[in-house]
Protein backbone atom coordinates (compact mmCIF):
# COMPACT_ATOMS: atom_id res chain seq x y z
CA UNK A 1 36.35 60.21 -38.28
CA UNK A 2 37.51 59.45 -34.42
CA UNK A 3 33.95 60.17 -33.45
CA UNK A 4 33.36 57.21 -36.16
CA UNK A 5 35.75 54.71 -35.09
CA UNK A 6 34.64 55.26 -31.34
CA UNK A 7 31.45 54.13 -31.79
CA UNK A 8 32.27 51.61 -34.25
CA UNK A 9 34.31 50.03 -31.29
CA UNK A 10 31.49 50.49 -28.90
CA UNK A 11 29.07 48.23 -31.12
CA UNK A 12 31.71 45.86 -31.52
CA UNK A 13 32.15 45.67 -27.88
CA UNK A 14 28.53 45.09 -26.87
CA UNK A 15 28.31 42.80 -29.30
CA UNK A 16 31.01 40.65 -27.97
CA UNK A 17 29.54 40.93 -24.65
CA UNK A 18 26.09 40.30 -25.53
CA UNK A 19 27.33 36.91 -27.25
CA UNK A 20 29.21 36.32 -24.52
CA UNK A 21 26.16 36.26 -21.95
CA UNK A 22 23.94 34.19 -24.30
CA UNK A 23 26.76 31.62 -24.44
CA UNK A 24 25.51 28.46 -22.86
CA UNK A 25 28.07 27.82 -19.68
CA UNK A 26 26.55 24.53 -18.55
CA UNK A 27 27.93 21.25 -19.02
CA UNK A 28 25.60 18.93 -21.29
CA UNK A 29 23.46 16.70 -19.92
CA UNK A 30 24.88 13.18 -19.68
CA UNK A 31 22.91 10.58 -22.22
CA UNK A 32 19.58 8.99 -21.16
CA UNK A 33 20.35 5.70 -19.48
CA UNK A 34 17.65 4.42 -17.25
CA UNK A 35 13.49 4.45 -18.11
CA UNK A 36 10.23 2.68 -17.27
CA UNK A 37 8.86 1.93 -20.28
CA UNK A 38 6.11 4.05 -21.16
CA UNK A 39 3.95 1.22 -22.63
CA UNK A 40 3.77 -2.44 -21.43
CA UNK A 41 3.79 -5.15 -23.71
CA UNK A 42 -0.24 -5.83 -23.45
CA UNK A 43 -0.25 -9.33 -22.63
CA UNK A 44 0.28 -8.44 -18.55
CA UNK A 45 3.77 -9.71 -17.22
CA UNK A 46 4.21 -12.37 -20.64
CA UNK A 47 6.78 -10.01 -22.11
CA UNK A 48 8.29 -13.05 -24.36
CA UNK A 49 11.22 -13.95 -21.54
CA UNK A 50 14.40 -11.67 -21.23
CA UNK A 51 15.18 -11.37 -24.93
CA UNK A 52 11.61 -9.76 -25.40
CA UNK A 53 11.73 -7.28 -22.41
CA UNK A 54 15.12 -6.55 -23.87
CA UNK A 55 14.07 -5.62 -27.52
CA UNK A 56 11.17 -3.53 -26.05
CA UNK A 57 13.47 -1.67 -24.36
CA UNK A 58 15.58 -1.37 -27.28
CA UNK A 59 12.40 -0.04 -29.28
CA UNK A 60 11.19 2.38 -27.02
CA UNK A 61 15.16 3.86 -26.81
CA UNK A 62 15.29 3.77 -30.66
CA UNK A 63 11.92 6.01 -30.44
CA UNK A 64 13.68 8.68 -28.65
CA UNK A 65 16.86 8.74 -30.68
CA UNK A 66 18.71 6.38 -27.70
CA UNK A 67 18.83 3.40 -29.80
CA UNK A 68 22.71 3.43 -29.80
CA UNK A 69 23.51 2.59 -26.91
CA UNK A 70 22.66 -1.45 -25.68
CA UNK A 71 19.49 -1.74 -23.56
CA UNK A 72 18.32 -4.24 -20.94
CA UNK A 73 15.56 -5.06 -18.97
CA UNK A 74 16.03 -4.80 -15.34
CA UNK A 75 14.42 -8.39 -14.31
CA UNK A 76 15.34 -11.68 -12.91
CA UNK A 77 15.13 -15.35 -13.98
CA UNK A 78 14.50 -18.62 -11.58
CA UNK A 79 15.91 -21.38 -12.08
CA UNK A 80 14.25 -24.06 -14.19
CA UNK A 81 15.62 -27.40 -14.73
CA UNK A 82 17.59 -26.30 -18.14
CA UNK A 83 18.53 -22.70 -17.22
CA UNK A 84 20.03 -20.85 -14.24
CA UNK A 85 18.53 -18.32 -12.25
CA UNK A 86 19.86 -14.65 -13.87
CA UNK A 87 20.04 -11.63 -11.48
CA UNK A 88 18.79 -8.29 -12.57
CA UNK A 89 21.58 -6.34 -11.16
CA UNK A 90 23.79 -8.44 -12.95
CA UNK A 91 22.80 -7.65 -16.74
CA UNK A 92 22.39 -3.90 -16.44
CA UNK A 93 25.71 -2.42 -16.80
CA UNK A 94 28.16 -0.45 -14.20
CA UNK A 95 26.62 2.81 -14.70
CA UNK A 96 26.58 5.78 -13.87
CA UNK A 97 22.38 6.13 -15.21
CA UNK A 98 20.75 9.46 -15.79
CA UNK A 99 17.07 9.51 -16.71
CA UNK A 100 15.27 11.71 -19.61
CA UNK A 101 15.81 15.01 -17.34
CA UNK A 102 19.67 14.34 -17.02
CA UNK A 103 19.33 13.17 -13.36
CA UNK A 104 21.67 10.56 -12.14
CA UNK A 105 19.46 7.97 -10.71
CA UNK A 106 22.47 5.98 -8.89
CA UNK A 107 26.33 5.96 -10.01
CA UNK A 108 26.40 1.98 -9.75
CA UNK A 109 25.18 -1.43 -9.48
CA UNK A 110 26.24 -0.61 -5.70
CA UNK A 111 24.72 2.18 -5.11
CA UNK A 112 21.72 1.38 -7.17
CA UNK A 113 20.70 -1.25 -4.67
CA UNK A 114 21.98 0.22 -1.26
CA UNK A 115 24.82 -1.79 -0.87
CA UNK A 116 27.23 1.73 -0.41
CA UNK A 117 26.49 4.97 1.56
CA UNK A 118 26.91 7.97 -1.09
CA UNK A 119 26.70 11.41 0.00
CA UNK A 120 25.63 10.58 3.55
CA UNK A 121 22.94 8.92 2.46
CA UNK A 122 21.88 5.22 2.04
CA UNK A 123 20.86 3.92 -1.31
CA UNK A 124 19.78 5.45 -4.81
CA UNK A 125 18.42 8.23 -5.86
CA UNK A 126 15.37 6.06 -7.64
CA UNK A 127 12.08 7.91 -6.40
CA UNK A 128 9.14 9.27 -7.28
CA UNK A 129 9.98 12.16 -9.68
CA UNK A 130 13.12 10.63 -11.09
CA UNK A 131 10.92 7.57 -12.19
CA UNK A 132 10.31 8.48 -15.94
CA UNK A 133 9.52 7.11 -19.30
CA UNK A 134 12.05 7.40 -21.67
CA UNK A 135 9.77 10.41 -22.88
CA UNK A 136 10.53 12.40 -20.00
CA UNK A 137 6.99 11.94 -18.08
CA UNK A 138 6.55 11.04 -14.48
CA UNK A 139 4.84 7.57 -14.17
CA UNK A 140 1.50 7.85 -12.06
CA UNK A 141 1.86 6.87 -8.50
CA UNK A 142 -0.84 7.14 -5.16
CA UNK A 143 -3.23 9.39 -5.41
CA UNK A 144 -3.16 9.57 -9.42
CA UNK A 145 -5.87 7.89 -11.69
CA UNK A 146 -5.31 5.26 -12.76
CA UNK A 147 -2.28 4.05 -10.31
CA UNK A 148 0.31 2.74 -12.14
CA UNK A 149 3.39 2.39 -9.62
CA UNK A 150 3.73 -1.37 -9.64
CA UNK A 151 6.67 -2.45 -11.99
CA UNK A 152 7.91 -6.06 -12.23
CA UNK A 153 10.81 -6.84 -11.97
CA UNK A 154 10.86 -10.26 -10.65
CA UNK A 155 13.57 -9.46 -8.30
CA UNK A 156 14.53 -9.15 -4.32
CA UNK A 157 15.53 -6.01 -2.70
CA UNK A 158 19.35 -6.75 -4.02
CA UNK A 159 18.74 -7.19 -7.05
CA UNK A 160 18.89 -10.75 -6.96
CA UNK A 161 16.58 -13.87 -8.41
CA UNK A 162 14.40 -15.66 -6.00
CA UNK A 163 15.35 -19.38 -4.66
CA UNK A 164 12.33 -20.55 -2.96
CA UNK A 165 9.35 -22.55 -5.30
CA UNK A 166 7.46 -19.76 -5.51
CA UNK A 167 6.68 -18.19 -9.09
CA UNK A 168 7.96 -14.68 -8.78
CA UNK A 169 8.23 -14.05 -12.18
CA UNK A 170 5.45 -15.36 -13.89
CA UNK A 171 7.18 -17.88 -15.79
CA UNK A 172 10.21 -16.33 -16.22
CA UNK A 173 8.12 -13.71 -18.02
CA UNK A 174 6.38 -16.07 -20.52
CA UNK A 175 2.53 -16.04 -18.37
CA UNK A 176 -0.39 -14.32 -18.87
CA UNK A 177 -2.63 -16.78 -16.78
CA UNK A 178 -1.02 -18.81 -13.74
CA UNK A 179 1.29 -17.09 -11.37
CA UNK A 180 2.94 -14.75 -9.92
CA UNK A 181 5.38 -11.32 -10.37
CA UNK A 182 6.99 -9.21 -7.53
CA UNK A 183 6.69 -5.69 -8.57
CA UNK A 184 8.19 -2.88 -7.04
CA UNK A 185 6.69 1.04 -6.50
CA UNK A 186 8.06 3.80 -8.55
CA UNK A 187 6.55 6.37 -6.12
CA UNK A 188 8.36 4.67 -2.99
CA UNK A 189 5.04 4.50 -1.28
CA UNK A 190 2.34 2.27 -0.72
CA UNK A 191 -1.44 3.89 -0.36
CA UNK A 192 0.66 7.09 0.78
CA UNK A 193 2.71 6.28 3.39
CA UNK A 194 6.34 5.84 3.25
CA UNK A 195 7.23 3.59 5.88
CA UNK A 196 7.49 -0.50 5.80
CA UNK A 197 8.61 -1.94 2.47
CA UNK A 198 8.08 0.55 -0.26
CA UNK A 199 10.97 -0.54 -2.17
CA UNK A 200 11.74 0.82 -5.68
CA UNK A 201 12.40 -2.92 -7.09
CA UNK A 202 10.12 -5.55 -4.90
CA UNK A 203 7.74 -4.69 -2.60
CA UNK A 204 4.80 -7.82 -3.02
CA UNK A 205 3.95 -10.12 -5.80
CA UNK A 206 0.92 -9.34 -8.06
CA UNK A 207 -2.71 -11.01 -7.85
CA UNK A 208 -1.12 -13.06 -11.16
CA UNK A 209 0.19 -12.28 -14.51
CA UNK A 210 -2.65 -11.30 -16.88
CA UNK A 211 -3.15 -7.32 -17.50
CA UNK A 212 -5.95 -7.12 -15.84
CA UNK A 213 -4.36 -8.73 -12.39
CA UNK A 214 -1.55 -6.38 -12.73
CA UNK A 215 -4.21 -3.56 -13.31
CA UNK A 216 -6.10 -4.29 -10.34
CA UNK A 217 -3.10 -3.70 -8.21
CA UNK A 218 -1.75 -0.81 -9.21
CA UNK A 219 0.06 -1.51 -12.38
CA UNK A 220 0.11 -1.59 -15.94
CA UNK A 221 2.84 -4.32 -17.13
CA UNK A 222 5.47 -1.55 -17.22
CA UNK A 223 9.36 -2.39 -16.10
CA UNK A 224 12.87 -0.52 -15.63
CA UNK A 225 15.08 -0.38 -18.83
CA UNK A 226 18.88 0.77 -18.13
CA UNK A 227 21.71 1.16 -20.80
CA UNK A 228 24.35 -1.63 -19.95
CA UNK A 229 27.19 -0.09 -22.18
């Protein structure tokens, strides 16, 4: 009966052990909060102004069960002669913003744009492989088929609208035929090399705003979507 209860007690004990080894010991992965859009909204850079880049973000969230949280485009307005001009970096939140791996592209509006040193290092953590769709997949950069890196945003380097008379933004996002966007590259590189301006957020202005001008440079009318809650 002792020989009974002794191995009894053995079983019980590997058990317990073998439970506790399978227990997961890492910390969860904080919520998605930053994409490119995996799909552009056809019409090249008209993407129906900010409240229509906003609901496609919104969409494409919903898609991936992300739909709770509030969503905004990262893109800035000029100035017209009834509106003000509207900074990206100043619609997008506070963060912290972790893409669909978990990865915390920059911890805030600060450090997403290069104003702070973090880490001993200047500026985000926005790059090549942390670029994804809100699916998780890498968006295709140099040396990929068909190059996709370009990604309007409409913005300078700080995140900030354009003053001059230029059309940066196509419109304010409304064009499909005359004008202009400034895109930035998701792969940080421009036909390879990394030096010069290979800025995540504006690096030149498209040929103009239909598809197939943003196509023929490198693009595909895709743009950055962060959570602003």
């Amino acid at each position: 009966m002792k020989k009974t209860s002794f191995v009894a007690g053995l079983l019980v004990l590997s058990a317990n052990t073998a439970f506790a080894q399978q227990a997961p010991s890492d910390a969860p992965k904080p919520p998605l909060g930053f994409f490119v859009t995996s799909v552009g909204s056809g019409k090249g850079a008209d993407l129906g102004g900010l409240a229509g880049a906003d609901a496609h973000c919104q969409k494409l969230a919903s898609d991936v069960g992300a739909g709770n949280r509030t969503w905004r485009a990262y893109l800035s307005t000029q100035a017209t002669a009834d509106q003000p001009a509207v900074n990206a970096r100043d619609r997008i939140g506070n963060g912290p913003w972790a893409n669909a791996n978990g990865a915390i592209v920059a911890n805030d509006v600060a450090h997403l744009h290069g104003d702070t040193v973090e880490l001993g290092q200047l500026g985000n953590n926005v790059h090549r492989t942390t670029n994804l769709t809100e699916k998780g997949a890498q968006i295709n950069g140099v040396g990929a088929t068909p190059n996709q890196h370009d990604l309007i945003t409409g913005s300078k380097p700080d995140g900030r609208a354009y003053t001059d008379a230029a059309d940066h933004t196509c419109k304010n996002y409304t064009s499909s035929g005359e004008g202009s966007v400034r895109v930035g590259h998701s792969d940080r590189t421009n036909r390879g090399a990394t030096g010069g301006n290979v800025s995540w957020n504006s690096t030149h202005d498209s040929k103009g705003c239909s598809q197939e001008n943003l196509v023929s440079t490198g693009g595909a009318g895709y743009f950055y979507c962060f959570a602003a809650d």
